[in-house]
Protein backbone atom coordinates (compact mmCIF):
# COMPACT_ATOMS: atom_id res chain seq x y z
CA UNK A 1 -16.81 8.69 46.52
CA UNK A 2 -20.54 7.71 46.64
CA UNK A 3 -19.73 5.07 49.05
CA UNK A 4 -18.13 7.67 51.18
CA UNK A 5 -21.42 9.97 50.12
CA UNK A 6 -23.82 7.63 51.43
CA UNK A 7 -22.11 6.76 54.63
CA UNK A 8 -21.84 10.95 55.68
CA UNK A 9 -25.61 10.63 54.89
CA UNK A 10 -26.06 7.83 57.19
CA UNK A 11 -23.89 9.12 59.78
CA UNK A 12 -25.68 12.77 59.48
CA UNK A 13 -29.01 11.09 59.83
CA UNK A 14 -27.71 9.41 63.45
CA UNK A 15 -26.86 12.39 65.14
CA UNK A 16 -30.13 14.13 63.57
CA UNK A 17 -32.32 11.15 64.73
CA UNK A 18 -32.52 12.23 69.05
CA UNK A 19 -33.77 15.72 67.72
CA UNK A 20 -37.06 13.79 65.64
CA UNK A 21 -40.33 15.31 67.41
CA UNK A 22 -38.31 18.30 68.81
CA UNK A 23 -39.98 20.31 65.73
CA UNK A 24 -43.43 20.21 67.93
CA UNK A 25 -42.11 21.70 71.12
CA UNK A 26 -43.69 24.71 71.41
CA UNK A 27 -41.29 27.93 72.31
CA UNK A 28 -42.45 30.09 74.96
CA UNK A 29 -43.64 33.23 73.61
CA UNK A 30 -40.96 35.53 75.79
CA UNK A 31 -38.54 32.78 75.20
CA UNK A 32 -37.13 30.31 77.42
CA UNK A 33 -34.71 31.73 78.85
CA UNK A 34 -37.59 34.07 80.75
CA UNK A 35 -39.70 30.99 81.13
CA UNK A 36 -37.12 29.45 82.81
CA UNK A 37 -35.98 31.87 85.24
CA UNK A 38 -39.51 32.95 86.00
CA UNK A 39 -40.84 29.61 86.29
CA UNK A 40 -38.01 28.66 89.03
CA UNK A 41 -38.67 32.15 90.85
CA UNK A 42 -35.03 33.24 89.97
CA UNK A 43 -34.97 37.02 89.86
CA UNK A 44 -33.23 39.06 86.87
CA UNK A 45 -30.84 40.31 89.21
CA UNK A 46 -30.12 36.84 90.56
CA UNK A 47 -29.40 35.43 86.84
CA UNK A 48 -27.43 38.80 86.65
CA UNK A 49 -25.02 38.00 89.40
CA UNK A 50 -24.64 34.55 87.69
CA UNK A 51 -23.43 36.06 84.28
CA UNK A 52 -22.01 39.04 85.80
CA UNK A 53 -24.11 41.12 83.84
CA UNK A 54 -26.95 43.94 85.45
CA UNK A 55 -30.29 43.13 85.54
CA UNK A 56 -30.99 45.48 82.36
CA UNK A 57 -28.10 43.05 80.54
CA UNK A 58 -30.62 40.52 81.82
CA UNK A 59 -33.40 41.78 80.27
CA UNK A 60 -31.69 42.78 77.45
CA UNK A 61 -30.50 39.26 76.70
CA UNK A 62 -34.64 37.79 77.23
CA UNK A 63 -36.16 40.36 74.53
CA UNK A 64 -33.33 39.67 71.99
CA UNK A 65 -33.89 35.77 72.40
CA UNK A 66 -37.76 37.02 72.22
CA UNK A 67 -37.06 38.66 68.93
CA UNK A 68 -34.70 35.76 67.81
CA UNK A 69 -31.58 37.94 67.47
CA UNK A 70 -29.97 36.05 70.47
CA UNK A 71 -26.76 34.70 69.66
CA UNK A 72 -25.52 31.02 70.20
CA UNK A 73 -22.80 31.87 72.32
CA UNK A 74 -25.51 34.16 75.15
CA UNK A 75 -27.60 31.22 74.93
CA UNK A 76 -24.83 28.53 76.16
CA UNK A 77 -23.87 31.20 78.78
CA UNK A 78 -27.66 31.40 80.38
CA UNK A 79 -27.81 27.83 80.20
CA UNK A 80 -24.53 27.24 81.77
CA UNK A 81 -25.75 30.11 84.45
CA UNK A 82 -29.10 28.21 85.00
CA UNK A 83 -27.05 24.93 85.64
CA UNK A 84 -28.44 23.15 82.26
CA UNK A 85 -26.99 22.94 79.25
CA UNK A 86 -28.27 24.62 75.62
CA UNK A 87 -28.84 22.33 73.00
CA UNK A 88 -29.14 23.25 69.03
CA UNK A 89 -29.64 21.47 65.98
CA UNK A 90 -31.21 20.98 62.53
CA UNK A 91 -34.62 18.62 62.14
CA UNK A 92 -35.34 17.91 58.39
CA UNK A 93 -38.76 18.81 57.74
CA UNK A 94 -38.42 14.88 55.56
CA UNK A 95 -37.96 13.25 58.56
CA UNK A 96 -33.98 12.49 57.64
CA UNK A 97 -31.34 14.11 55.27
CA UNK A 98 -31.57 10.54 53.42
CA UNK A 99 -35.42 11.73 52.66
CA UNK A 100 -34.77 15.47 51.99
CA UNK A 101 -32.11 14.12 48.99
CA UNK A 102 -34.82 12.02 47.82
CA UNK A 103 -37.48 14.40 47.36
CA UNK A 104 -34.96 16.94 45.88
CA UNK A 105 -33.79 14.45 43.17
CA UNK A 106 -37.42 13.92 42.55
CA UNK A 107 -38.40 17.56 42.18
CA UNK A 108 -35.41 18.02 39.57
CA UNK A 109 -35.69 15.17 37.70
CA UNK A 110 -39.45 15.73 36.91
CA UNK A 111 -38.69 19.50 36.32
CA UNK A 112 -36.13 17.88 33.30
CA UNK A 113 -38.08 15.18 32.34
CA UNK A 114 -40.80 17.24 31.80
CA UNK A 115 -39.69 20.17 30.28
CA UNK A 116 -37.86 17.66 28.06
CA UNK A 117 -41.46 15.85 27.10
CA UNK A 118 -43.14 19.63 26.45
CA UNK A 119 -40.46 19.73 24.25
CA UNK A 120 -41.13 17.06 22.07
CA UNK A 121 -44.94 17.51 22.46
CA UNK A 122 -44.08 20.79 20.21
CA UNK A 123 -42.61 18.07 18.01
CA UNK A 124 -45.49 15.63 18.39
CA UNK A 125 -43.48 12.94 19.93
CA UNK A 126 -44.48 13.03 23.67
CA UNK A 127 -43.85 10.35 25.82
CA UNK A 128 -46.46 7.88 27.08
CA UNK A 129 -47.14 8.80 30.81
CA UNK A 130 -45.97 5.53 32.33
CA UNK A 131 -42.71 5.47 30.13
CA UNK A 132 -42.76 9.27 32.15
CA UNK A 133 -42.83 7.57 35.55
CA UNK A 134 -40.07 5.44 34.44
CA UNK A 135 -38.01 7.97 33.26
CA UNK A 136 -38.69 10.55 36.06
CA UNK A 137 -37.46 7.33 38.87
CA UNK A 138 -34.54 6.25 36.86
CA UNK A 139 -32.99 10.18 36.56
CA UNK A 140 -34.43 10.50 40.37
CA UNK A 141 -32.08 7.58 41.30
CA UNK A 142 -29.19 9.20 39.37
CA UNK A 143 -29.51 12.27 40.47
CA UNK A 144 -29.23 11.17 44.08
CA UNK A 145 -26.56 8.84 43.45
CA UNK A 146 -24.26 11.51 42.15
CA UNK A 147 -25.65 13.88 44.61
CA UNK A 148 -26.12 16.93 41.94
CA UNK A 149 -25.25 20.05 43.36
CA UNK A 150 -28.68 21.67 41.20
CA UNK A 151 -31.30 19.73 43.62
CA UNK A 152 -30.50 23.07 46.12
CA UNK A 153 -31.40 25.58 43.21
């Protein structure tokens, strides 16, 4: 099962990989989809005629992607309209999924390793800081082997 784990990790991290850098594209502030059609002198009504749609639905369809309540499905119908193709996806702000797990297990096992030690500093049996490091990278590495559900609380 970790095996198995791993390699949906792996594989997750391929198709992720062609979207790395496409976190510092800048989005047009009216959206693309009116940077687009503006920028190629297409008219609302012409894009209108294309989605069968009025050049109000046009508009319409530019202020909610503006406002970010556009839906996946308008979006692939513009593109498909302006002959190119929508694209969506997920960048992990680590770099890869692999990384994101990884500082997760980290953050968790140093919550529990150190609300364990404050714990026994009440008892005056706290544990020496580098015997801390240890423990915090050995529960790290378990926790990401057996993929905890609680990194995502």
């Amino acid at each position: 099962m970790r095996n198995q784990r791993k390699l949906l990790i792996e594989q997750l991290d391929r198709k992720i990989e062609p979207f790395l850098g496409t976190e510092l594209i800048y989005v047009p502030e009216k959206g693309w989809i009116n940077s687009i059609r503006t920028t190629i002198n297409m008219t609302l009504e012409q894009l209108g005629k294309k989605l069968n749609m009025t050049k109000q639905g046009v508009k319409r369809i530019e202020e909610s992607e503006s406002a970010g309540t556009i839906t996946i499905k308008s979006m692939k119908e513009v593109g498909n309209a302006l002959d190119m193709k929508f694209v969506y996806g997920f960048v992990p702000y680590d770099g890869s999924v692999d990384s994101l797990i990884d500082r997760k297990s980290r953050i968790l096992a140093e919550k529990i390793i150190l609300r364990t030690n404050q714990n026994m500093m009440l008892e005056d049996q706290a544990i020496e800081k580098d015997k801390l490091v240890v423990a915090i990278d050995d529960l790290t590495k378990e926790i990401k082997l057996e993929l905890k559900k609680a990194i995502w609380d």
